[in-house]
C-alpha atoms as a PDB file:
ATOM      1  CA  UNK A   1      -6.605  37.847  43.221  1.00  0.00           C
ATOM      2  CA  UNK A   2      -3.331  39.365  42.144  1.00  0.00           C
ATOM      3  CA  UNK A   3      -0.518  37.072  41.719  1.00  0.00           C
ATOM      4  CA  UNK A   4       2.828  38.742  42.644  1.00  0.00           C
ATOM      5  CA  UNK A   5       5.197  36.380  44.694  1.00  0.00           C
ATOM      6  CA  UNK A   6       5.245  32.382  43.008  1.00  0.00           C
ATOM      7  CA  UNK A   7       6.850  29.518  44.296  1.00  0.00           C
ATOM      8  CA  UNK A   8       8.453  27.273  41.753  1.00  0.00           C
ATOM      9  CA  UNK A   9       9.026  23.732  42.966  1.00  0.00           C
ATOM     10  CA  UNK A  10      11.323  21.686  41.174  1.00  0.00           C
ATOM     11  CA  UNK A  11      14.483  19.224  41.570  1.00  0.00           C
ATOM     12  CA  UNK A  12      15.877  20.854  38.487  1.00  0.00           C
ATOM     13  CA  UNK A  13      17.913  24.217  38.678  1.00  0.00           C
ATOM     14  CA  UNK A  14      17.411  24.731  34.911  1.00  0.00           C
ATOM     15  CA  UNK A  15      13.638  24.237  35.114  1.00  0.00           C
ATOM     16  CA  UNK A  16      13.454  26.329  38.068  1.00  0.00           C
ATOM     17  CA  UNK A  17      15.688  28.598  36.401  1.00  0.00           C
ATOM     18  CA  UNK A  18      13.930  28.877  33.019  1.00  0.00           C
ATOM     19  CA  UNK A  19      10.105  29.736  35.028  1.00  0.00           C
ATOM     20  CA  UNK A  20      11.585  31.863  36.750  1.00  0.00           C
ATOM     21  CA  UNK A  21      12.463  34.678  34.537  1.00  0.00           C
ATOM     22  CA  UNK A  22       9.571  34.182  32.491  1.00  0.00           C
ATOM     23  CA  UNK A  23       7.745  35.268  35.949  1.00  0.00           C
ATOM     24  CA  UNK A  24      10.555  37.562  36.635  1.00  0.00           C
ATOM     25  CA  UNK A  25       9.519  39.385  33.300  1.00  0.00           C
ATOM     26  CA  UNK A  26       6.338  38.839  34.184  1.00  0.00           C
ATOM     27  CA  UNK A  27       7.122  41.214  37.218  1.00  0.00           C
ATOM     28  CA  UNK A  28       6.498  38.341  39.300  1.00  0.00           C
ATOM     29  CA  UNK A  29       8.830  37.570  42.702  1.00  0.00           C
ATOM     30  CA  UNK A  30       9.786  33.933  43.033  1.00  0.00           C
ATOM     31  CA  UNK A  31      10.818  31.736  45.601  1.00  0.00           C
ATOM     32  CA  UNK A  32      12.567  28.301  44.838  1.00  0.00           C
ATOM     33  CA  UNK A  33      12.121  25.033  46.413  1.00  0.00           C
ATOM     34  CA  UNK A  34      13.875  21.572  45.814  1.00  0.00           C
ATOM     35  CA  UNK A  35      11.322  19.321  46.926  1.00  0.00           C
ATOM     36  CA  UNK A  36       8.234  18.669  48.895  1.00  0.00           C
ATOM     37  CA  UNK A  37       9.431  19.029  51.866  1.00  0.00           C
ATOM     38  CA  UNK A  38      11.561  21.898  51.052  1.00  0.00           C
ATOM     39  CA  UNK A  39       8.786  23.556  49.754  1.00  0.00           C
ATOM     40  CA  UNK A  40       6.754  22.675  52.726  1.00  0.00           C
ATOM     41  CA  UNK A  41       9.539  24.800  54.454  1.00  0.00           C
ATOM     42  CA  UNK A  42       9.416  27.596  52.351  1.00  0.00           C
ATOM     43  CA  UNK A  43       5.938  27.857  52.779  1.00  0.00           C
ATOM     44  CA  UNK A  44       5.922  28.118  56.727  1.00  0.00           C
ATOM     45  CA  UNK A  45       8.275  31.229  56.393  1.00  0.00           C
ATOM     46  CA  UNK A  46       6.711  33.101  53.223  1.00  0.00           C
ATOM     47  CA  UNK A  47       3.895  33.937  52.332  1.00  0.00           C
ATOM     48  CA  UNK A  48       2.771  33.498  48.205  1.00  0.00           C
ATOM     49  CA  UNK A  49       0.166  33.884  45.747  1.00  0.00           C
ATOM     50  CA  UNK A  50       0.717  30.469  43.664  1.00  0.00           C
ATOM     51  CA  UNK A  51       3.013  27.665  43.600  1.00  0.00           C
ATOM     52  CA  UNK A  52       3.816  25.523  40.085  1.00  0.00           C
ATOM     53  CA  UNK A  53       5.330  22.265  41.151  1.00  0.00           C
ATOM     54  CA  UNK A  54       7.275  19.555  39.356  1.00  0.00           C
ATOM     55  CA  UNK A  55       5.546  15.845  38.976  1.00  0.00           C
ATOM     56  CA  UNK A  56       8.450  13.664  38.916  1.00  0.00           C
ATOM     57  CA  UNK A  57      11.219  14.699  42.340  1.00  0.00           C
ATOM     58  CA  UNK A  58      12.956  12.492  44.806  1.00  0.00           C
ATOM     59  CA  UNK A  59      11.168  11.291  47.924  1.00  0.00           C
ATOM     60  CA  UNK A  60       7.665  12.599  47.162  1.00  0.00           C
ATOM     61  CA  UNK A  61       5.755  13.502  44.077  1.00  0.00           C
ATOM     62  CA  UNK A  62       4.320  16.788  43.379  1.00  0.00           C
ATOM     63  CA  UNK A  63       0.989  15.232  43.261  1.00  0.00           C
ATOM     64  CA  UNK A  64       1.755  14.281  46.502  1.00  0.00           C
ATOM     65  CA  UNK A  65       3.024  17.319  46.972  1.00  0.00           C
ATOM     66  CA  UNK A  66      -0.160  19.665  45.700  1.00  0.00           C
ATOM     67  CA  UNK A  67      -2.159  17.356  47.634  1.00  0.00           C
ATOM     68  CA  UNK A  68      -0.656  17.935  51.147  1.00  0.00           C
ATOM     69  CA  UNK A  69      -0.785  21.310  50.357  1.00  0.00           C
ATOM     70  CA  UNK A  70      -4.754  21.609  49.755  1.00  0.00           C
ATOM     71  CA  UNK A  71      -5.646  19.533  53.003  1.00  0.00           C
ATOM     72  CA  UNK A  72      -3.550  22.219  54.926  1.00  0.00           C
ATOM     73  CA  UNK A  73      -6.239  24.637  56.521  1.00  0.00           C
ATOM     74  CA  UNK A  74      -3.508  27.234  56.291  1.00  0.00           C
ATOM     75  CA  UNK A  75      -2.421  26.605  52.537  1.00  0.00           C
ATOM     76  CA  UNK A  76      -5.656  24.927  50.448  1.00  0.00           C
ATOM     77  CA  UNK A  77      -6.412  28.712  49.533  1.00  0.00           C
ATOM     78  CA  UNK A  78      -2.938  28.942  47.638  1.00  0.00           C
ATOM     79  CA  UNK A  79      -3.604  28.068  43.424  1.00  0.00           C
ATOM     80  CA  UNK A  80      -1.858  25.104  42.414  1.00  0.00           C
ATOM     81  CA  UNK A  81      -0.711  24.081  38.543  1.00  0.00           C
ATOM     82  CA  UNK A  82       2.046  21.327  37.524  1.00  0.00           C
ATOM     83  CA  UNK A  83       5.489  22.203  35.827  1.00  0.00           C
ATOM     84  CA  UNK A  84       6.115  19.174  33.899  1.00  0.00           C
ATOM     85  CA  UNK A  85       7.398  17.885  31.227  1.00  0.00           C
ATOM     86  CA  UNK A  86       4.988  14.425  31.472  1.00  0.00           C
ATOM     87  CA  UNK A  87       2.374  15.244  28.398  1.00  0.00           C
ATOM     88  CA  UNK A  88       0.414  12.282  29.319  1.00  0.00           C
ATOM     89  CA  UNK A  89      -3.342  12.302  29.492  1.00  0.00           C
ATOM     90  CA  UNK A  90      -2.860  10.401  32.628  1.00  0.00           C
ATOM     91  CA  UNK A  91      -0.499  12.628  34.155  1.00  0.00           C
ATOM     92  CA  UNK A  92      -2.525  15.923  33.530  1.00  0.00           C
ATOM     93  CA  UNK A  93      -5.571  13.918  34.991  1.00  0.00           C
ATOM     94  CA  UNK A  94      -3.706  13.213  38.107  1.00  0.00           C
ATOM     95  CA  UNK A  95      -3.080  16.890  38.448  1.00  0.00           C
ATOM     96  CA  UNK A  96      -6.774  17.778  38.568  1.00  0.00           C
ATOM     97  CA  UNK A  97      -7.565  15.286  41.172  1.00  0.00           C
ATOM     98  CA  UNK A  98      -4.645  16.266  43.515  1.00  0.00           C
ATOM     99  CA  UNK A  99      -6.199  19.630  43.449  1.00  0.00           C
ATOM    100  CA  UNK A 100      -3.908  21.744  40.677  1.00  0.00           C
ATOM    101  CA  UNK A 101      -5.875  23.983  38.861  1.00  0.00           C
ATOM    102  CA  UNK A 102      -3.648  24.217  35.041  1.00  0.00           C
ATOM    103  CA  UNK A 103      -0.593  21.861  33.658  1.00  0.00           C
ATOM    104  CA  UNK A 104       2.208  23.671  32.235  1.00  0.00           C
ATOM    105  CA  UNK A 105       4.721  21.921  30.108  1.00  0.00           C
ATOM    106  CA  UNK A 106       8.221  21.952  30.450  1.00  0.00           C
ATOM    107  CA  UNK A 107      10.249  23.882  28.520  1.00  0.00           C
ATOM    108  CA  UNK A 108       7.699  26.762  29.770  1.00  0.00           C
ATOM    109  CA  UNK A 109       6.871  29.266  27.213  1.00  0.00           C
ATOM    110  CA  UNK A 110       5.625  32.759  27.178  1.00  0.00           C
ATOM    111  CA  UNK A 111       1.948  31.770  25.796  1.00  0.00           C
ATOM    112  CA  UNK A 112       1.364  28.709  28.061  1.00  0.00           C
ATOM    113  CA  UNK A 113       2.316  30.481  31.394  1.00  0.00           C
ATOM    114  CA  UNK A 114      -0.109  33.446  30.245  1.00  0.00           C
ATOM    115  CA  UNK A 115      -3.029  30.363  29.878  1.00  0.00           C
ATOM    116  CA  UNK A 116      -1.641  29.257  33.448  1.00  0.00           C
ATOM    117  CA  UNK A 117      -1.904  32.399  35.448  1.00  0.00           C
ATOM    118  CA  UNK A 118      -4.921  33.626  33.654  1.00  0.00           C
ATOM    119  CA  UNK A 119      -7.001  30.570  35.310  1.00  0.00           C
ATOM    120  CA  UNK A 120      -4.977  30.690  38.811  1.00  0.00           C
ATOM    121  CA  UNK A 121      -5.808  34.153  39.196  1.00  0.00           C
ATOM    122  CA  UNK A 122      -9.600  33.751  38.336  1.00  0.00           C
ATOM    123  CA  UNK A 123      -9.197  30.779  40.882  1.00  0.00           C
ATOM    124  CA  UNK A 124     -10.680  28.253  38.102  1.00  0.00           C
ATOM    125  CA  UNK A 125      -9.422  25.550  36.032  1.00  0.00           C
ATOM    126  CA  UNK A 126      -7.554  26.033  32.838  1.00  0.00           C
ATOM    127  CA  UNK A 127      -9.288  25.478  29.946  1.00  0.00           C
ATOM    128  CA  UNK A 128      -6.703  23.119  28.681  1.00  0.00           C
ATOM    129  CA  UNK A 129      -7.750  20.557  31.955  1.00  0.00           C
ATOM    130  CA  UNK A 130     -11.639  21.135  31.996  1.00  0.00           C
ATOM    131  CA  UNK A 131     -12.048  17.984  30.304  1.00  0.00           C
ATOM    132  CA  UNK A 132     -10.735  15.983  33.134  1.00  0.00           C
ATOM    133  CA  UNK A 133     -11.977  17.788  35.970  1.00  0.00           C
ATOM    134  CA  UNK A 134     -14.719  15.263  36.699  1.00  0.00           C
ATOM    135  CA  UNK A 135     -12.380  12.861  38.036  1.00  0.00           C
ATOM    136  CA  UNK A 136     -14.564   9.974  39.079  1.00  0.00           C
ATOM    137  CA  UNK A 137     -16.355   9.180  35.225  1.00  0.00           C
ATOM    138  CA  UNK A 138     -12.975   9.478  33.984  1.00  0.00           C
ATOM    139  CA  UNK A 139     -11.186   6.997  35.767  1.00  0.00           C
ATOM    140  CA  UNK A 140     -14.075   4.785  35.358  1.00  0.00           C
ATOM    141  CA  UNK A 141     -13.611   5.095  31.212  1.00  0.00           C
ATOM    142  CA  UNK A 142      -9.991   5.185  31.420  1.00  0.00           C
ATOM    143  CA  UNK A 143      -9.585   1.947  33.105  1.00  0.00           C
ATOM    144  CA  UNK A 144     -12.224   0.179  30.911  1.00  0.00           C
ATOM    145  CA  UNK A 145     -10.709   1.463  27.737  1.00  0.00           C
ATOM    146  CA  UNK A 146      -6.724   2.764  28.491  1.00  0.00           C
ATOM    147  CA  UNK A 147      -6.254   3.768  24.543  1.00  0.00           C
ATOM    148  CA  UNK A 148      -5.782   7.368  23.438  1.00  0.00           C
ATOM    149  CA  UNK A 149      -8.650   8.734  21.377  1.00  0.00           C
ATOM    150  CA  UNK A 150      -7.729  10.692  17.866  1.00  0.00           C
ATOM    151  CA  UNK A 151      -8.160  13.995  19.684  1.00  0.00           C
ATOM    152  CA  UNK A 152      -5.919  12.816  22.282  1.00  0.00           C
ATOM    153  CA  UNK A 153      -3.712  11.911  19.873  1.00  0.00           C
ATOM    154  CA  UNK A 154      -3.692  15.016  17.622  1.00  0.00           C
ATOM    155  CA  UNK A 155      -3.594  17.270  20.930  1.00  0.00           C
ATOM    156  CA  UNK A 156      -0.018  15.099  22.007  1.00  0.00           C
ATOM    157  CA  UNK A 157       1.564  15.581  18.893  1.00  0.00           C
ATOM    158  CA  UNK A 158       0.361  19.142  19.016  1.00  0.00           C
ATOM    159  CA  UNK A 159       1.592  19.557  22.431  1.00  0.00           C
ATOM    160  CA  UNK A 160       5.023  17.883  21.280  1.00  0.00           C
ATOM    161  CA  UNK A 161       5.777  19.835  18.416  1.00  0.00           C
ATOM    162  CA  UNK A 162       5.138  23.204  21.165  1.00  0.00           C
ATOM    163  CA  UNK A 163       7.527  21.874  23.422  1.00  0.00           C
ATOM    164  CA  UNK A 164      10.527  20.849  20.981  1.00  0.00           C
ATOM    165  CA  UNK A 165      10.069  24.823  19.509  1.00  0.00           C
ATOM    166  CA  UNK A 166       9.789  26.397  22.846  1.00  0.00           C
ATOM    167  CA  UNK A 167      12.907  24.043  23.790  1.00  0.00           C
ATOM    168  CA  UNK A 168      14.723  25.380  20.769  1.00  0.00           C
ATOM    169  CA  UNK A 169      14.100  28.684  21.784  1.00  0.00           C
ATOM    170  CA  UNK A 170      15.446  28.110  25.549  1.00  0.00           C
ATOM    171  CA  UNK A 171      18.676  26.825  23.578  1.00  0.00           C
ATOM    172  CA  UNK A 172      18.892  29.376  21.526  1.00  0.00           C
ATOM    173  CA  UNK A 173      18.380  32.027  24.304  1.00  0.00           C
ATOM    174  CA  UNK A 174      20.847  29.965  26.489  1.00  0.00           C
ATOM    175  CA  UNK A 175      23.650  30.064  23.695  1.00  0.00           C
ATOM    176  CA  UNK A 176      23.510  33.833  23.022  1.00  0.00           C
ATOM    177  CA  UNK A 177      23.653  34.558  27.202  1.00  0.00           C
ATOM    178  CA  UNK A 178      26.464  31.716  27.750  1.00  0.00           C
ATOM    179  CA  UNK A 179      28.107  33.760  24.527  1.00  0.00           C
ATOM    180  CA  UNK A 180      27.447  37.332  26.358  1.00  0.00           C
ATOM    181  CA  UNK A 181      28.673  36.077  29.675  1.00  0.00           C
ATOM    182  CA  UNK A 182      32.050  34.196  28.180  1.00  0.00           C
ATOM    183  CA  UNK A 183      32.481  37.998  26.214  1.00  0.00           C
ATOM    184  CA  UNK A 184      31.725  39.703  29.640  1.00  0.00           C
ATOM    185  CA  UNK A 185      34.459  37.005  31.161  1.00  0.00           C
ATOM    186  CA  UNK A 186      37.237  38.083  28.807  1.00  0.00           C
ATOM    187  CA  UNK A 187      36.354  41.326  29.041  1.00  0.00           C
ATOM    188  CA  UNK A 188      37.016  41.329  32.957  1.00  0.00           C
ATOM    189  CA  UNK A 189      39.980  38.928  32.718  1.00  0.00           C
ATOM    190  CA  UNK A 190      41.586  41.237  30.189  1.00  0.00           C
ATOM    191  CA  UNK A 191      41.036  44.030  32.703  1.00  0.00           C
ATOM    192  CA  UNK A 192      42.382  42.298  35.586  1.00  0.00           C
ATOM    193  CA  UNK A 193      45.436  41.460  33.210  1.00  0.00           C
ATOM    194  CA  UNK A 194      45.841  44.685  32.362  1.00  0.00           C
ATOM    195  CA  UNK A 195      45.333  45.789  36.549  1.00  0.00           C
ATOM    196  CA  UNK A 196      48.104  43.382  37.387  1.00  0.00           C
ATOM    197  CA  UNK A 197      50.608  44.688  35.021  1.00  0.00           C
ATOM    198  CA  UNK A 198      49.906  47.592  35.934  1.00  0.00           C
ATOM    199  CA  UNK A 199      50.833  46.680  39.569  1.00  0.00           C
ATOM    200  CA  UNK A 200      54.110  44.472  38.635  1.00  0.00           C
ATOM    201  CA  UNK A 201      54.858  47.966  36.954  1.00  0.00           C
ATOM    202  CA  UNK A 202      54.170  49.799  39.817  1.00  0.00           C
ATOM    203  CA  UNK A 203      56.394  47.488  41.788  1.00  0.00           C
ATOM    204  CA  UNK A 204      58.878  47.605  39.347  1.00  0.00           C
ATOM    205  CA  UNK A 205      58.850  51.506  39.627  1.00  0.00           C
ATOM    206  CA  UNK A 206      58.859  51.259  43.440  1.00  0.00           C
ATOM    207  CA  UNK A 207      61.413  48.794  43.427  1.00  0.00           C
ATOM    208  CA  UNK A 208      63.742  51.041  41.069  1.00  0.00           C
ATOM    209  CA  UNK A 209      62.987  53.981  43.186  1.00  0.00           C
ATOM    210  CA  UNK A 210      64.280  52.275  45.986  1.00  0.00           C
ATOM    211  CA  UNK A 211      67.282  51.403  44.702  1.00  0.00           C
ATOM    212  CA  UNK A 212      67.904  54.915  44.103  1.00  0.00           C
ATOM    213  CA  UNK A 213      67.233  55.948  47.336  1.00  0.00           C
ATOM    214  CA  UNK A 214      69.414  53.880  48.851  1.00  0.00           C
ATOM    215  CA  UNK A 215      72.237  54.955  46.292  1.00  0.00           C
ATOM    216  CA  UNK A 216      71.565  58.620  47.289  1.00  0.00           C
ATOM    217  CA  UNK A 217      71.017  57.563  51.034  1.00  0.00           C
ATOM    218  CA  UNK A 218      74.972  55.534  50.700  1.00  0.00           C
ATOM    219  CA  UNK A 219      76.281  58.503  48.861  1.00  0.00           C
ATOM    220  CA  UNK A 220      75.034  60.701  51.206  1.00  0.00           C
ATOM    221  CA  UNK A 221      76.635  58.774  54.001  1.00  0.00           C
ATOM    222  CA  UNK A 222      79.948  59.193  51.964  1.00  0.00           C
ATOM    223  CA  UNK A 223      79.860  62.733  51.776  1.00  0.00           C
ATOM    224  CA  UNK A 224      79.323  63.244  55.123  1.00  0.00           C
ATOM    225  CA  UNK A 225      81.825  61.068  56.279  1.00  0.00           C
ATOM    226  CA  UNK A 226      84.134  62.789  53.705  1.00  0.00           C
ATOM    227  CA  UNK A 227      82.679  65.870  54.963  1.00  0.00           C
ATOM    228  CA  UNK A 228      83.585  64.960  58.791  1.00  0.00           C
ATOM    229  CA  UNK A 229      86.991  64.168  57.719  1.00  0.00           C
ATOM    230  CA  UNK A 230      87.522  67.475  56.476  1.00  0.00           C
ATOM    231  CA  UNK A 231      85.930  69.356  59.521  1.00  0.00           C
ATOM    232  CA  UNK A 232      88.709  66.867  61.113  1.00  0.00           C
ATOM    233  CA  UNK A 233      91.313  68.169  59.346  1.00  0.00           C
ATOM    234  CA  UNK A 234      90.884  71.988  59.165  1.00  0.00           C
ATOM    235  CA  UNK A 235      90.398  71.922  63.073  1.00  0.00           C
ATOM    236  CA  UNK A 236      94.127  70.278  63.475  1.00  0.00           C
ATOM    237  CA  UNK A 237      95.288  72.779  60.886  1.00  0.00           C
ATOM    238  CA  UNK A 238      93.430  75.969  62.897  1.00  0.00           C
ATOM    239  CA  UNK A 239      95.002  74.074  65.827  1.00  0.00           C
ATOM    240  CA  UNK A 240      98.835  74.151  64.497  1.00  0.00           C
ATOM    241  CA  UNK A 241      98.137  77.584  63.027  1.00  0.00           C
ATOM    242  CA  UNK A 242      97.271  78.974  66.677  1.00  0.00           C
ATOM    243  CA  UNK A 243     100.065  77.398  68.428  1.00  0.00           C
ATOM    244  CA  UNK A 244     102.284  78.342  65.760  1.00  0.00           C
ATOM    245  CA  UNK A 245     100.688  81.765  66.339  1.00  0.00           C
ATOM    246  CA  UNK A 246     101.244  81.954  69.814  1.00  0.00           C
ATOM    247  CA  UNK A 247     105.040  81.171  69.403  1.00  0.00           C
ATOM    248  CA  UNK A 248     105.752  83.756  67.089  1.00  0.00           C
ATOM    249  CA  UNK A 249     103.836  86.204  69.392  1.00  0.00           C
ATOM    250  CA  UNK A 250     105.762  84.990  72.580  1.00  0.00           C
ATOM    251  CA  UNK A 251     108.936  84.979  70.204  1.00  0.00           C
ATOM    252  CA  UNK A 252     108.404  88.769  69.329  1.00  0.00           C
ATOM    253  CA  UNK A 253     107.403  89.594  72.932  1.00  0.00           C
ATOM    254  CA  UNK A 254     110.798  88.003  73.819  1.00  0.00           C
ATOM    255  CA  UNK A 255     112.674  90.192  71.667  1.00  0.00           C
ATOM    256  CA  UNK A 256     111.068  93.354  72.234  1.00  0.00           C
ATOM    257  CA  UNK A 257     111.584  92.988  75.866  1.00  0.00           C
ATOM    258  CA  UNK A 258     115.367  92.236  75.315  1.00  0.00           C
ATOM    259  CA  UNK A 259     116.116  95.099  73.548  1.00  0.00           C
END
């Protein structure tokens, strides 16, 4: 079976954040859920190929959670593996007998998700959790004797040391993208600076050219005001020069006729 859609379960963005683009890379789809019962949710609407789910969440467990899941006719066929960061011994034994089929630590790394998906998409248990697959003698010896053995002990501190390097390397990674995105943030406030002074200069220029419209548009007014005046004028002086005209010519007439 082909995983290509996973549904990460988890009350933490981070966490759900960090699994995801490892899948992402992966070329894996993901789907996000909160909780149980959001993932419960999720699951009537879409359909996956595997769902990693948190231990520790508010309301329910995800043991509780995995085990709902794989008494559901509909979803016992979908693989099941814990995103924790519990390393217990008791922990990972829990996830066995609620029906998860790997354990992957929190902070996730490239290597153990590889180990994880390997043995959900052969439909098996992880190598890593074979040893406490047969649930029932395993209870019985852990609750007669409740110490860690040496290997146990070895494999924690092992498992530790992983997790603080893998967490280093989440940090790391986290600083140089909160540095890219802060440069990318500057960047686009600097442009938008630069965008509104370029608008307060565009305003500026419209306001100016305004201004200077209205001068022309007054002085325009003036002139033709100026320039009615005059039109004014010359028509009572064409006036006076045709009566003044027509007197002479009557005068002459006058004369003429006289003599």
């Amino acid at each position: 079976m082909a995983i290509n859609k996973v549904l990460i379960v988890d009350d933490s963005r981070l966490a759900r954040l960090t699994l995801s683009r490892l899948l992402n890379e992966k070329g894996m789809a993901t789907l996000e859920a909160e909780s149980v019962d959001d993932a419960l949710a999720v699951l009537s609407q879409n359909t996956v190929d595997a769902i990693f789910m948190d231990v520790m969440m508010p309301e329910r467990s995800g043991f509780e959670g995995v085990e709902q899941i794989k008494s559901d006719p509909k979803l016992n066929h979908i693989p099941c593996a814990m995103y924790s960061g519990d390393l217990s011994v008791d922990a990972q034994r829990k996830a066995i007998e609620s029906g998860a089929q790997a354990y992957l630590f929190k902070p996730a790394s490239g290597e153990g998700l590889d180990h994880v998906l390997a043995a959900l998409n052969a439909g098996i248990i992880a190598d890593s959790m074979q040893k406490y697959s047969n649930t029932a003698a395993l209870s019985a010896e852990k609750s007669a004797d409740s110490t860690m053995t040496s290997s146990e002990h070895t494999e924690m501190i092992g498992l530790l040391e992983n997790r603080t390097k893998n967490l280093a390397r989440i940090v790391m990674k986290e600083r140089k993208e909160n540095e890219s995105i802060k440069r990318e943030m500057e960047q686009k406030i600097a442009a938008l600076f630069q965008e509104l002074q370029a608008v307060e200069n565009q305003k500026l220029a419209h306001s100016q050219e305004e201004l200077e419209r209205k001068r022309i548009e007054n002085d325009l007014r003036g002139q033709l005001k100026n320039t009615r005046g005059d039109l004014k004028l010359i028509g009572l002086v064409a006036f006076a020069a045709g009566v003044v005209a027509l007197v002479s010519l009557f005068f002459v007439v006058y004369l003429a006729l006289k003599t």
